[in-house]
PDB file of N, CA and C in Angstrom:
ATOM      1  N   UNK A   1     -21.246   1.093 -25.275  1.00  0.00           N
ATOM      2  CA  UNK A   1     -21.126  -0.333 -25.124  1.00  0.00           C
ATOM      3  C   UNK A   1     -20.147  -0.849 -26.179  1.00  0.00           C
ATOM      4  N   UNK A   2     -19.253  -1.503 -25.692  1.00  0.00           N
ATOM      5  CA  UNK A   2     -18.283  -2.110 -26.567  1.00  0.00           C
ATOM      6  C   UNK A   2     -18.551  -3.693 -27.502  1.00  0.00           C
ATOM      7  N   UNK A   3     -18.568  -3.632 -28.432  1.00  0.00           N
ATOM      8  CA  UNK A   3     -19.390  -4.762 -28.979  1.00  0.00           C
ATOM      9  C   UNK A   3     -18.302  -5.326 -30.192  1.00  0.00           C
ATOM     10  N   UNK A   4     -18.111  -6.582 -30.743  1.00  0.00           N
ATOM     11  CA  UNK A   4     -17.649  -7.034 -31.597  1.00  0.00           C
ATOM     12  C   UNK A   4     -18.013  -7.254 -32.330  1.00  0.00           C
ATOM     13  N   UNK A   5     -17.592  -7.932 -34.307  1.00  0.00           N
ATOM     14  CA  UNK A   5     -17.697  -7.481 -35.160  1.00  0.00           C
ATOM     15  C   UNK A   5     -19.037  -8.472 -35.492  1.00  0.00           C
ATOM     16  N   UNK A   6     -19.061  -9.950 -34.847  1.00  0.00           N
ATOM     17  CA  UNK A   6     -20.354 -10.718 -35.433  1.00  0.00           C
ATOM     18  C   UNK A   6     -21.341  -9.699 -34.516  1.00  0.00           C
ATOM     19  N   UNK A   7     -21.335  -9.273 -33.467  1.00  0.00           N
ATOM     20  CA  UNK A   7     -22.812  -8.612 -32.976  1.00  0.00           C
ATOM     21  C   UNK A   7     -22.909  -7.685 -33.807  1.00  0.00           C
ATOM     22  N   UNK A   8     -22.066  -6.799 -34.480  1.00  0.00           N
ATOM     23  CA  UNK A   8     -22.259  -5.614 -35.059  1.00  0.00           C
ATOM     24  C   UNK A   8     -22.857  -5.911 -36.722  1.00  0.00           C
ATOM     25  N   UNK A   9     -22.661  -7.465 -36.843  1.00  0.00           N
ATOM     26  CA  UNK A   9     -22.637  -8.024 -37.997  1.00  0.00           C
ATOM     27  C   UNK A   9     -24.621  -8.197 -38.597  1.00  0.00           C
ATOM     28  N   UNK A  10     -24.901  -9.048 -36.984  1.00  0.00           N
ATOM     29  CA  UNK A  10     -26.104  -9.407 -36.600  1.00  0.00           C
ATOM     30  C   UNK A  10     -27.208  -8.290 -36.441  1.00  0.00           C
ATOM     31  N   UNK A  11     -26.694  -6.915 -36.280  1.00  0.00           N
ATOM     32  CA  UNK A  11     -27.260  -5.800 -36.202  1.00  0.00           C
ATOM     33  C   UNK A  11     -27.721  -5.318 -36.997  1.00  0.00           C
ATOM     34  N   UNK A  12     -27.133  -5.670 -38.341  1.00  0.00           N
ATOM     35  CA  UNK A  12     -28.162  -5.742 -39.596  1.00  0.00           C
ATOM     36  C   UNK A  12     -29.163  -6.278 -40.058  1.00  0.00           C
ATOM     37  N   UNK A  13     -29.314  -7.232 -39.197  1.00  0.00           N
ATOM     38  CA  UNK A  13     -30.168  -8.311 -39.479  1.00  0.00           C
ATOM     39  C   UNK A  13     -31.667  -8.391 -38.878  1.00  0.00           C
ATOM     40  N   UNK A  14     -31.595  -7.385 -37.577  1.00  0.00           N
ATOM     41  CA  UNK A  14     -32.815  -7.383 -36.322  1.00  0.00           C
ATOM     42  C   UNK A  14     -33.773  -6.149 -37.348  1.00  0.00           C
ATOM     43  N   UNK A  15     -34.641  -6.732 -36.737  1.00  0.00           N
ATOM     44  CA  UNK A  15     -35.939  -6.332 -36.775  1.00  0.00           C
ATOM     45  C   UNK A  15     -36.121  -5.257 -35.834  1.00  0.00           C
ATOM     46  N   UNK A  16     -37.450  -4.136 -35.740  1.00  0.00           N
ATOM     47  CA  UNK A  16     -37.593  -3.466 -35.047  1.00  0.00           C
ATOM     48  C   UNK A  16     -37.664  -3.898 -33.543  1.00  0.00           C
ATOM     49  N   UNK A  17     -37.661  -2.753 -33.134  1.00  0.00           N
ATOM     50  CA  UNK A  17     -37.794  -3.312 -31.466  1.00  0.00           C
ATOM     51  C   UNK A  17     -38.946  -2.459 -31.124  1.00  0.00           C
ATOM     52  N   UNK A  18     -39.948  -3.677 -31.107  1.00  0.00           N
ATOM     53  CA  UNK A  18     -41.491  -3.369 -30.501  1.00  0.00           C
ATOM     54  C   UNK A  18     -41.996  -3.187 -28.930  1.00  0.00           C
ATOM     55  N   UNK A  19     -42.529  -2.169 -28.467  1.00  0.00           N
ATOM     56  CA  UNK A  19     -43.529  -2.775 -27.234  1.00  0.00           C
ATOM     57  C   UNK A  19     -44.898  -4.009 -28.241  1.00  0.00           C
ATOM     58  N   UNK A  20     -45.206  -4.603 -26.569  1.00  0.00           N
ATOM     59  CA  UNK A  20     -46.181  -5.445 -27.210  1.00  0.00           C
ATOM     60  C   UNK A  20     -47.073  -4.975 -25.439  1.00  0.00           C
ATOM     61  N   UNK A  21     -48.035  -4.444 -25.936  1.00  0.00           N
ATOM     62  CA  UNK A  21     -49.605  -4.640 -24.715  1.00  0.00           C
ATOM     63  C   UNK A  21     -50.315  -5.975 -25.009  1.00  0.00           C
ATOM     64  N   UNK A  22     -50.928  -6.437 -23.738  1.00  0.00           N
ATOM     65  CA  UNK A  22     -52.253  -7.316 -24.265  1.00  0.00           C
ATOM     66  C   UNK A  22     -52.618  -7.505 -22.639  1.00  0.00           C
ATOM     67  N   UNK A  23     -54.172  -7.674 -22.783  1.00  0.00           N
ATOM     68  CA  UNK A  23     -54.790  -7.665 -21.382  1.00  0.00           C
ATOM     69  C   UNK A  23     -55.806  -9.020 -21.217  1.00  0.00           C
ATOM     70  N   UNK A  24     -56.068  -9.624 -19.979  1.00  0.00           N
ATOM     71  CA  UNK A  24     -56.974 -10.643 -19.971  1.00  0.00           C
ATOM     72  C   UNK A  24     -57.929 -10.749 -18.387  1.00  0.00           C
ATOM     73  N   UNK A  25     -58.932 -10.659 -18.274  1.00  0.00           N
ATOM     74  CA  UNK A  25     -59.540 -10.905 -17.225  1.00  0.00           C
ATOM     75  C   UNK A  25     -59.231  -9.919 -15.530  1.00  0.00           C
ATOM     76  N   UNK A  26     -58.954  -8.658 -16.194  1.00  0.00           N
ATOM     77  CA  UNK A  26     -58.306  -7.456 -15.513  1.00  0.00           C
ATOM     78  C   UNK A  26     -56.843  -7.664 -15.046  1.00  0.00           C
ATOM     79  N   UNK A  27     -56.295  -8.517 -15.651  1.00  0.00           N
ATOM     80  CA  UNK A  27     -54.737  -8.352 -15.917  1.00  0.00           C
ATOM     81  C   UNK A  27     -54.063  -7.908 -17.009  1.00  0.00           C
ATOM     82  N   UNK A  28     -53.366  -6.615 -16.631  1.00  0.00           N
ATOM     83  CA  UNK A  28     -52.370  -6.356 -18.248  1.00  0.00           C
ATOM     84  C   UNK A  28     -51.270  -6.526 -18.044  1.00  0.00           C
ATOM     85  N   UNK A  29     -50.649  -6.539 -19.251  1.00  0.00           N
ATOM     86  CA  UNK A  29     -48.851  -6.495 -19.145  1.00  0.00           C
ATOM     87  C   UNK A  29     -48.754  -5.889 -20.307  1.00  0.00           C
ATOM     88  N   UNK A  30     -47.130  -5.546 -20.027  1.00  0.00           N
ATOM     89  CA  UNK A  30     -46.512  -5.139 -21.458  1.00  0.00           C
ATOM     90  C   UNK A  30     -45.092  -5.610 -21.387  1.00  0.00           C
ATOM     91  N   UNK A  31     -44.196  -5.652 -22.917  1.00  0.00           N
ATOM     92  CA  UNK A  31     -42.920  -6.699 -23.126  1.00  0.00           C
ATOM     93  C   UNK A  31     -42.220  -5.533 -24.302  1.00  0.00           C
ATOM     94  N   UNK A  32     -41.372  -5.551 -24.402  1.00  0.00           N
ATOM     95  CA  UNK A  32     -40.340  -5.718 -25.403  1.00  0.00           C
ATOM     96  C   UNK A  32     -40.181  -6.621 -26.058  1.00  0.00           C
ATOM     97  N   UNK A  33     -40.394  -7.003 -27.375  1.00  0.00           N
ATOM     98  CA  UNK A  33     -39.873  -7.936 -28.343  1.00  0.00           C
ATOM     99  C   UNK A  33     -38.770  -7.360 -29.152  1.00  0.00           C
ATOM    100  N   UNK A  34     -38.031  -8.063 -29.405  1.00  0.00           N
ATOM    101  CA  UNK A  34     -36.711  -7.982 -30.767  1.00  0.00           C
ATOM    102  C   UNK A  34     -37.333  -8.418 -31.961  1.00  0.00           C
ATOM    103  N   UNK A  35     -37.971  -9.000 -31.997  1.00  0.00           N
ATOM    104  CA  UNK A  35     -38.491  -9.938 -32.888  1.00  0.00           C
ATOM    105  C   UNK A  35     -39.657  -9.354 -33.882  1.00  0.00           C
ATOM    106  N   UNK A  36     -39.918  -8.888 -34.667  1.00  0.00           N
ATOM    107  CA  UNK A  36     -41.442  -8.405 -35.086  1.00  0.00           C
ATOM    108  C   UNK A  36     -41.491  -7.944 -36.635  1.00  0.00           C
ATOM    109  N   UNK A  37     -41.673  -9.011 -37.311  1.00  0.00           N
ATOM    110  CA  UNK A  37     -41.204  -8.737 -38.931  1.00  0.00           C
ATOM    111  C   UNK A  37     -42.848  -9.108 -39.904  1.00  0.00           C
ATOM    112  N   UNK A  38     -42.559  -7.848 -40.999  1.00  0.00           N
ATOM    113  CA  UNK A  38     -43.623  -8.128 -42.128  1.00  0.00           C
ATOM    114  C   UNK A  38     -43.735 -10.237 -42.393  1.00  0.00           C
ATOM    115  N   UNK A  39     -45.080 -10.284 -42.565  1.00  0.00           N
ATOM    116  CA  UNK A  39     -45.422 -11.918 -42.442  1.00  0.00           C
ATOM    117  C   UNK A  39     -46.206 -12.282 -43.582  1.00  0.00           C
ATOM    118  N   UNK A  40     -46.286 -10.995 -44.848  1.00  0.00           N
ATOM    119  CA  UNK A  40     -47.396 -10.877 -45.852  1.00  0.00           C
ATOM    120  C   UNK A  40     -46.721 -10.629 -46.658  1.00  0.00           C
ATOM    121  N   UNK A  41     -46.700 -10.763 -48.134  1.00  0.00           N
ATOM    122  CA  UNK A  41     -46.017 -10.111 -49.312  1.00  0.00           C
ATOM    123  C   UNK A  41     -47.378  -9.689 -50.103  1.00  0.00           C
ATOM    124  N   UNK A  42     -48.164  -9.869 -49.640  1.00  0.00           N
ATOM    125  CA  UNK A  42     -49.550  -9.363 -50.501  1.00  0.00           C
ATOM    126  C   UNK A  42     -50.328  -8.259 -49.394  1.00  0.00           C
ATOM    127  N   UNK A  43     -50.459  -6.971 -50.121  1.00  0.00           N
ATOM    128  CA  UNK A  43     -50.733  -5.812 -49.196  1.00  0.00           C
ATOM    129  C   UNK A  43     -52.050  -5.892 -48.855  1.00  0.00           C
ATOM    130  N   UNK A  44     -53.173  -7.084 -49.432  1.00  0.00           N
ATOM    131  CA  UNK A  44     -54.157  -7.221 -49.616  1.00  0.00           C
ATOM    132  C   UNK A  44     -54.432  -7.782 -47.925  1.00  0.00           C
ATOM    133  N   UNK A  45     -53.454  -8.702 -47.434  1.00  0.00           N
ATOM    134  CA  UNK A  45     -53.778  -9.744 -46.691  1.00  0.00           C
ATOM    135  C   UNK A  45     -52.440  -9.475 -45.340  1.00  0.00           C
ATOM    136  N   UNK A  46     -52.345  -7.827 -44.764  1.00  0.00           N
ATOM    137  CA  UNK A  46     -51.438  -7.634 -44.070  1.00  0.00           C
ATOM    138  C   UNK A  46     -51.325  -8.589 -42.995  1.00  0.00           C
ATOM    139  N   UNK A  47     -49.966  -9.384 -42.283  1.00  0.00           N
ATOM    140  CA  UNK A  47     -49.773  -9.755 -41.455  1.00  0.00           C
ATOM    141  C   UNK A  47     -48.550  -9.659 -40.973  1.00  0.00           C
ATOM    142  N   UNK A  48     -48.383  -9.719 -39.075  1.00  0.00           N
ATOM    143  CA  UNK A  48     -47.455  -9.426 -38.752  1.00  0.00           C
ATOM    144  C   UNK A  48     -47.123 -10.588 -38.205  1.00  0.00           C
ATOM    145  N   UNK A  49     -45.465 -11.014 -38.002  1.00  0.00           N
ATOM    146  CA  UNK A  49     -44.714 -12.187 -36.758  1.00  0.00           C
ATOM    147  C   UNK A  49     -44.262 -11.457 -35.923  1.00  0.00           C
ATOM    148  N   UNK A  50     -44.735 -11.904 -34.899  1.00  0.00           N
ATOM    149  CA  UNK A  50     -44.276 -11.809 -33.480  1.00  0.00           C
ATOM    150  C   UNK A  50     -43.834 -12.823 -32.949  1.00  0.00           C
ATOM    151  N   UNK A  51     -43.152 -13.058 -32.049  1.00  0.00           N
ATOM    152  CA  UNK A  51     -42.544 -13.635 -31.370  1.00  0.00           C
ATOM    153  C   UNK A  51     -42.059 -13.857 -29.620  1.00  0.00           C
ATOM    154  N   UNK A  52     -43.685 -14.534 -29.091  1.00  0.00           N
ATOM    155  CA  UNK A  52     -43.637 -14.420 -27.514  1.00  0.00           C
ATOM    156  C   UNK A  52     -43.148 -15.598 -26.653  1.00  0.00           C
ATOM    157  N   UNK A  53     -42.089 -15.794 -26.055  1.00  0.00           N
ATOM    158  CA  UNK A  53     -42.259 -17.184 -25.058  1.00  0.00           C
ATOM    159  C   UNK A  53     -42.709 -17.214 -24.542  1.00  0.00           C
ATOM    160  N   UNK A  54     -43.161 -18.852 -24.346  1.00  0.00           N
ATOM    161  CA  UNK A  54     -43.799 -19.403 -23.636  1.00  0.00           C
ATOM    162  C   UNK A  54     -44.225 -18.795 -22.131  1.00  0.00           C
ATOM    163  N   UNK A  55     -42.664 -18.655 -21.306  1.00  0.00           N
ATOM    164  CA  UNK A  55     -42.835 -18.282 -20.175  1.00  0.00           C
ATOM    165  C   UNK A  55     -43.134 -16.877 -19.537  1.00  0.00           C
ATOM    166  N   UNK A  56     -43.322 -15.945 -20.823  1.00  0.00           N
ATOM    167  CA  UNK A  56     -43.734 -15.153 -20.012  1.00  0.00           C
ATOM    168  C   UNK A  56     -44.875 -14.844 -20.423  1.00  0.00           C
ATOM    169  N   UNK A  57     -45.461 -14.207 -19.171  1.00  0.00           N
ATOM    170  CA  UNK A  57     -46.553 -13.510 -18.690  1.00  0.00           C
ATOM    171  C   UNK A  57     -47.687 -12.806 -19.773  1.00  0.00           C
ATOM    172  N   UNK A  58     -47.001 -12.144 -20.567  1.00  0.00           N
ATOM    173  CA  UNK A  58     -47.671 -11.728 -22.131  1.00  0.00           C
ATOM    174  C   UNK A  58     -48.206 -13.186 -22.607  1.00  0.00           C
ATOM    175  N   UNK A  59     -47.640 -13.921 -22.873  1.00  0.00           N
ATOM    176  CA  UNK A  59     -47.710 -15.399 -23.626  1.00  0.00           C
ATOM    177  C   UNK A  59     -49.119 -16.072 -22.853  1.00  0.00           C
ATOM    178  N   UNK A  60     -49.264 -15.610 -22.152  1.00  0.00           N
ATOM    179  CA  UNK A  60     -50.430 -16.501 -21.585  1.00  0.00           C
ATOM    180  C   UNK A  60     -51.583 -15.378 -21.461  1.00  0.00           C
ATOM    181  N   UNK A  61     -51.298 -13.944 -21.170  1.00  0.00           N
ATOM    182  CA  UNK A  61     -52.447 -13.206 -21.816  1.00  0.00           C
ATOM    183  C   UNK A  61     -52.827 -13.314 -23.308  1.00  0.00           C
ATOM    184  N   UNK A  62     -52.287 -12.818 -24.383  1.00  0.00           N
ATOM    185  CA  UNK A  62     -52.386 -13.407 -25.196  1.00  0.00           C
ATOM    186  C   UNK A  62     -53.088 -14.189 -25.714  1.00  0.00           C
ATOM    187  N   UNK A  63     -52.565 -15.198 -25.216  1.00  0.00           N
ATOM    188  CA  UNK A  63     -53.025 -16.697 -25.111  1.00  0.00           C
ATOM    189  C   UNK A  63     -54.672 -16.940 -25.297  1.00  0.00           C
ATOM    190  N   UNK A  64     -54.815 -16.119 -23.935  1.00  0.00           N
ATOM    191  CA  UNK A  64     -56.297 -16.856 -23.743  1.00  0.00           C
ATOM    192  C   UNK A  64     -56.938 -15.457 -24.022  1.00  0.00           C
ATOM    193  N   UNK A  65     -56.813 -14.495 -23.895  1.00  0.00           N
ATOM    194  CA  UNK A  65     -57.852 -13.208 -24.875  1.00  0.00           C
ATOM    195  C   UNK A  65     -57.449 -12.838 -26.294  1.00  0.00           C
ATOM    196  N   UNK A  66     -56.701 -13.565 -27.279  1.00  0.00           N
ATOM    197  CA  UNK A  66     -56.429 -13.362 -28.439  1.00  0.00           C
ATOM    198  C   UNK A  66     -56.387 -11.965 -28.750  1.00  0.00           C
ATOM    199  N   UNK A  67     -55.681 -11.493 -27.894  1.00  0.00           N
ATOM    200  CA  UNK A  67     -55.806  -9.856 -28.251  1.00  0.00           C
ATOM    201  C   UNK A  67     -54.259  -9.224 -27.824  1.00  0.00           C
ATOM    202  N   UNK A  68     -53.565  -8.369 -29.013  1.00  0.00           N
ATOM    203  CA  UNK A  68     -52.083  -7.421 -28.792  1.00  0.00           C
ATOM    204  C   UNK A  68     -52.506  -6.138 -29.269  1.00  0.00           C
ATOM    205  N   UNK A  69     -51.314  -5.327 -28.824  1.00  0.00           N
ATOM    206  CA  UNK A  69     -51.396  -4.141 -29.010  1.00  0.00           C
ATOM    207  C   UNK A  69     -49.676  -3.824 -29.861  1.00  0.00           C
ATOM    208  N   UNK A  70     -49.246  -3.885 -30.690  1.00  0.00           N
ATOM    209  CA  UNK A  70     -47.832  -3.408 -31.275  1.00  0.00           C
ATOM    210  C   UNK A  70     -47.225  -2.199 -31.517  1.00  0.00           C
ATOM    211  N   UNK A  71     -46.805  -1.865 -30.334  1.00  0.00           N
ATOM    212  CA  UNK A  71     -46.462  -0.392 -30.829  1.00  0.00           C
ATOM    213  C   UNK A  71     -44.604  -0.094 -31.131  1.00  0.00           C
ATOM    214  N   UNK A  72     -44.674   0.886 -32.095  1.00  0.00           N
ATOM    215  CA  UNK A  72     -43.237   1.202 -32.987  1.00  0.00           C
ATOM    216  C   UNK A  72     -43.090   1.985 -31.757  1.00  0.00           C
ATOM    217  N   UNK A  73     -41.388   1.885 -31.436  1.00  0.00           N
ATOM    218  CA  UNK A  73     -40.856   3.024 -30.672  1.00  0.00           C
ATOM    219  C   UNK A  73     -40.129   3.667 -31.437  1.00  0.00           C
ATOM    220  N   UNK A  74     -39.828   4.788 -30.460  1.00  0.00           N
ATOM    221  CA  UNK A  74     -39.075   5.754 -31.539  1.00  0.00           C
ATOM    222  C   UNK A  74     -37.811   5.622 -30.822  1.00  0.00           C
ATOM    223  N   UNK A  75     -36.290   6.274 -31.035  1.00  0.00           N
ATOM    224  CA  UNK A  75     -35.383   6.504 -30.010  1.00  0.00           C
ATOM    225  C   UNK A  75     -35.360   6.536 -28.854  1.00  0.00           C
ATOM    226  N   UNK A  76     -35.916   7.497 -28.837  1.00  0.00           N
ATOM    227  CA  UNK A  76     -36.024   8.344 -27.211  1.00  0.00           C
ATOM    228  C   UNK A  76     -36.705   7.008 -26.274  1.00  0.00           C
ATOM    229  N   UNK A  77     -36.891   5.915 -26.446  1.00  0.00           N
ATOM    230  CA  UNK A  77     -37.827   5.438 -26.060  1.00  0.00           C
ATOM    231  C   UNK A  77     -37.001   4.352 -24.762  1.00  0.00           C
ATOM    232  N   UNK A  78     -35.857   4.682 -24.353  1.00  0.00           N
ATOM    233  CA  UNK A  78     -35.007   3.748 -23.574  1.00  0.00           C
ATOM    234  C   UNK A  78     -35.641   3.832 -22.075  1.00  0.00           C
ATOM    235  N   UNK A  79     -36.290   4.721 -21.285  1.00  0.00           N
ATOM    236  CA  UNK A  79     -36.479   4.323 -20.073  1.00  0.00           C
ATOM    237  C   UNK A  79     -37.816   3.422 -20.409  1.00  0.00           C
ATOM    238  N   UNK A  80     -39.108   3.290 -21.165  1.00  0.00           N
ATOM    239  CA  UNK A  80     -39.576   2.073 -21.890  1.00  0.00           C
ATOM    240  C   UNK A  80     -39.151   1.058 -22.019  1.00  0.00           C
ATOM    241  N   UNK A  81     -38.170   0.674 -22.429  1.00  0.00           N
ATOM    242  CA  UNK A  81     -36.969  -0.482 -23.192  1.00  0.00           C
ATOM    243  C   UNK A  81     -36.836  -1.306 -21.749  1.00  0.00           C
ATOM    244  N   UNK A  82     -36.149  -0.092 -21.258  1.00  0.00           N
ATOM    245  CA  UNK A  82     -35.755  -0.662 -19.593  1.00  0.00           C
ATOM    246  C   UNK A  82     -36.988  -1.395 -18.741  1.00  0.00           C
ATOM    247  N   UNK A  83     -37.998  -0.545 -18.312  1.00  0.00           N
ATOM    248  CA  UNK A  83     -39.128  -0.881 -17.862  1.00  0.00           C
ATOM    249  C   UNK A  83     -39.556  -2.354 -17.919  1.00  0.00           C
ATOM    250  N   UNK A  84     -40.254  -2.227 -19.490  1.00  0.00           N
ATOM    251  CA  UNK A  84     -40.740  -3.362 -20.203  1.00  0.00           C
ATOM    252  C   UNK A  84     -40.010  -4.586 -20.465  1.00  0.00           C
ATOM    253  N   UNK A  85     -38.619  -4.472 -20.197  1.00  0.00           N
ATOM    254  CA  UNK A  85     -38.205  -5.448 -21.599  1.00  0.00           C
ATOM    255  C   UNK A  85     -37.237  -6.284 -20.134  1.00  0.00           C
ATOM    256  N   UNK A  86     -36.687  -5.794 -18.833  1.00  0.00           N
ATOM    257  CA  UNK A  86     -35.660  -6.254 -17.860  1.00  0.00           C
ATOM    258  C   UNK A  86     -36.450  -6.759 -16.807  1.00  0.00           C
ATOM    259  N   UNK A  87     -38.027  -6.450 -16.506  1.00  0.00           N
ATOM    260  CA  UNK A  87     -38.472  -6.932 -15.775  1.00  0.00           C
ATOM    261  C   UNK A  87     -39.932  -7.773 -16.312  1.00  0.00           C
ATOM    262  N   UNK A  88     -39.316  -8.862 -15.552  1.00  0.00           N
ATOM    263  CA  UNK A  88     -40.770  -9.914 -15.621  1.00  0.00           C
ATOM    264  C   UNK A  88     -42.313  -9.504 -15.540  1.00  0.00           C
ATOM    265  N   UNK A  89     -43.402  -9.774 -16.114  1.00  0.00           N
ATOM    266  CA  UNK A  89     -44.467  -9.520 -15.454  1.00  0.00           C
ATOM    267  C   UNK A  89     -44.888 -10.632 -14.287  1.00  0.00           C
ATOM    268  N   UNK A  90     -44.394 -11.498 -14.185  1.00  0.00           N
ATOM    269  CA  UNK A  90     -44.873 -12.851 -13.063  1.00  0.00           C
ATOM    270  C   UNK A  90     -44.158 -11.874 -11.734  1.00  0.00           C
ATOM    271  N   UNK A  91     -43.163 -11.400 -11.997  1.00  0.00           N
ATOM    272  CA  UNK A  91     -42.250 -10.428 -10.261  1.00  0.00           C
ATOM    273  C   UNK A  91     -43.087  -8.972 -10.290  1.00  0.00           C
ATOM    274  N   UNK A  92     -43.652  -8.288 -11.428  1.00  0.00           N
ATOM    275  CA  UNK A  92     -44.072  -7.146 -10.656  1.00  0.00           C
ATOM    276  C   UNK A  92     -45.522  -6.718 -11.455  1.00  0.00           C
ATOM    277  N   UNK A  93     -46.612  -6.673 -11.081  1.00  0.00           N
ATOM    278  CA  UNK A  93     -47.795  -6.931 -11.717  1.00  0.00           C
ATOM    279  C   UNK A  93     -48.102  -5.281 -12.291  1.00  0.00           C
ATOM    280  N   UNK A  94     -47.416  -4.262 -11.829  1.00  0.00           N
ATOM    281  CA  UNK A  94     -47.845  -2.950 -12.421  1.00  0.00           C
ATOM    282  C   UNK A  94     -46.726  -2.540 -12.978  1.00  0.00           C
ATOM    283  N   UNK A  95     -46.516  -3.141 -14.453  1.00  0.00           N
ATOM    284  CA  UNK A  95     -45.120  -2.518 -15.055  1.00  0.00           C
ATOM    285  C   UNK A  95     -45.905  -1.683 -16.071  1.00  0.00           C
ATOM    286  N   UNK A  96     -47.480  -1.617 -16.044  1.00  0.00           N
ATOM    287  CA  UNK A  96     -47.441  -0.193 -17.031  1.00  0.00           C
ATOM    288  C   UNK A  96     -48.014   1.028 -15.766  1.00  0.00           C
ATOM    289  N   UNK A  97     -48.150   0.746 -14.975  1.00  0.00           N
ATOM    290  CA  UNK A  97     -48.166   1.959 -13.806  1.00  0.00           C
ATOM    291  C   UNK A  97     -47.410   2.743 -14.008  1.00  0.00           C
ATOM    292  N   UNK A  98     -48.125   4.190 -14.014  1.00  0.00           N
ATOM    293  CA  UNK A  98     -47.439   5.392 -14.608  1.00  0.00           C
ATOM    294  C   UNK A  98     -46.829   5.615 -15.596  1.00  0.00           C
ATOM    295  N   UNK A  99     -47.458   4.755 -16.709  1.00  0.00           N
ATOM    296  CA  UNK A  99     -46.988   4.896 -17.837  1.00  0.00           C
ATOM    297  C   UNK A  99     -48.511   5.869 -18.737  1.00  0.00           C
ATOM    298  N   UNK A 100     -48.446   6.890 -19.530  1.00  0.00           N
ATOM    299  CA  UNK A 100     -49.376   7.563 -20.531  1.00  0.00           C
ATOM    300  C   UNK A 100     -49.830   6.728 -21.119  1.00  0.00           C
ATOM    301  N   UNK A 101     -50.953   6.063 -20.448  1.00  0.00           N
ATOM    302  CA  UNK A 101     -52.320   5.110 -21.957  1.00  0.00           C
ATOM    303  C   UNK A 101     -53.501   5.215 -21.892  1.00  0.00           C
ATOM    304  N   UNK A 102     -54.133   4.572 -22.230  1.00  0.00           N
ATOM    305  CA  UNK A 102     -55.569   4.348 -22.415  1.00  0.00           C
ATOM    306  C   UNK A 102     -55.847   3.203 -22.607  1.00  0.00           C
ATOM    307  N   UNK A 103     -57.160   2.855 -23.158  1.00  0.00           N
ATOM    308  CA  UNK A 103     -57.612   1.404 -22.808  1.00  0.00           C
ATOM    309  C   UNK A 103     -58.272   1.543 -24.114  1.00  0.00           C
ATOM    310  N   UNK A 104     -57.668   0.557 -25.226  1.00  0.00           N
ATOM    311  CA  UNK A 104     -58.652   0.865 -26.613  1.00  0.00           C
ATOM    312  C   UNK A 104     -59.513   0.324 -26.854  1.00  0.00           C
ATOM    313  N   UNK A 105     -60.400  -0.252 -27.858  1.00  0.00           N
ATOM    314  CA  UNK A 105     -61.540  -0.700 -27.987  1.00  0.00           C
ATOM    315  C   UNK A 105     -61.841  -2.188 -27.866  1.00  0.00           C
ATOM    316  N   UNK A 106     -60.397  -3.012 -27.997  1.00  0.00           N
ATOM    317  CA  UNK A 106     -60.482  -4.321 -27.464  1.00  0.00           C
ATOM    318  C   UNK A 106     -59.785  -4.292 -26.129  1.00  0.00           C
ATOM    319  N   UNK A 107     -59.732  -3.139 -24.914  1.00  0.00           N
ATOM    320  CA  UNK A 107     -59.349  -3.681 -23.990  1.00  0.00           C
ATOM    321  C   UNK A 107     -58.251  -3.607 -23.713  1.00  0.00           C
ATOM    322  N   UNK A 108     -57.163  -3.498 -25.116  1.00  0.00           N
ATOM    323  CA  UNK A 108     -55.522  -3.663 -24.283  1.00  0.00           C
ATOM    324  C   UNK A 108     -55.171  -2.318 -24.592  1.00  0.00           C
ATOM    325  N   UNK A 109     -54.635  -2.111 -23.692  1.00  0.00           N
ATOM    326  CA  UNK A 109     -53.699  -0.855 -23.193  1.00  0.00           C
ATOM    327  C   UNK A 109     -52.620  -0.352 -24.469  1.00  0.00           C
ATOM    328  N   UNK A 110     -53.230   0.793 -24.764  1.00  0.00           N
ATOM    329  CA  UNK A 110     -52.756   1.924 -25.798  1.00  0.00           C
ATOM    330  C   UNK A 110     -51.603   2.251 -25.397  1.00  0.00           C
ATOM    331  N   UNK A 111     -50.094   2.649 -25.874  1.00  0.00           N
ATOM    332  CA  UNK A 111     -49.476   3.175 -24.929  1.00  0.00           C
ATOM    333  C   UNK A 111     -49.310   4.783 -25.445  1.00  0.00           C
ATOM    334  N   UNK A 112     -49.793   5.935 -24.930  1.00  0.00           N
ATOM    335  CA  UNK A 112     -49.347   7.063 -25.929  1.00  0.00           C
ATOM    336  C   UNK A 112     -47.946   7.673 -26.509  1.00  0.00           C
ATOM    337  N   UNK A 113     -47.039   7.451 -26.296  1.00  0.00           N
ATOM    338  CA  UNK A 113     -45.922   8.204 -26.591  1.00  0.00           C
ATOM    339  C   UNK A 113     -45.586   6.948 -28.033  1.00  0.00           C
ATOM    340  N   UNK A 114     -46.062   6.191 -27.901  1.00  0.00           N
ATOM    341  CA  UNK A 114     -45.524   5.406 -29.118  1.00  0.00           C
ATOM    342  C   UNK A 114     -46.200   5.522 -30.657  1.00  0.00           C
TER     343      UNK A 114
END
């Protein structure tokens, strides 16, 4: 991909690139965030920022079961990226279908390879 010097500039600047799970009332989804930075300077009182809009589909699970799942990807992790991050959950309701998880102890979807 051919990119110029402020994107390449800005590339220093991003944060990891997270999956995010969360489930509500036998609906799950999962997202890609850009967004996902240390929110604590005291190791006592860890917290993380995330960053979900409004409009999607995560944002309103979320929402109303106060419950995520954050998982670190590694490289290899681009047909994920693709999956999660280009398609809506409101257009296709099984975007973790056939994906390796489990269901952890609050409910939202583990993903294993992460």
């Amino acid at each position: 991909m051919l990119t110029d010097q402020a994107y390449e500039l800005l590339r220093c600047l991003a944060s990891p690139v997270v999956a995010v799970t969360t489930a509500h009332a036998g609906r799950s989804n999962g997202m890609i965030l850009d967004s996902a930075v240390r929110a604590s300077i005291s190791p006592r009182y860890p917290r993380l920022s995330v960053y979900i809009h409004k409009w999607h589909l995560s944002h309103d699970l979320v929402w109303k079961s106060g419950k995520l799942v954050v998982h670190l990807l590694h490289r290899g992790e681009f047909e994920l990226i693709h999956r999660l991050g280009f398609v809506s959950g409101h257009d296709r309701a099984d975007k973790l279908s056939g994906l390796t998880s489990r269901t952890g102890e609050l409910g939202v979807p583990l993903l294993d390879d992460c």
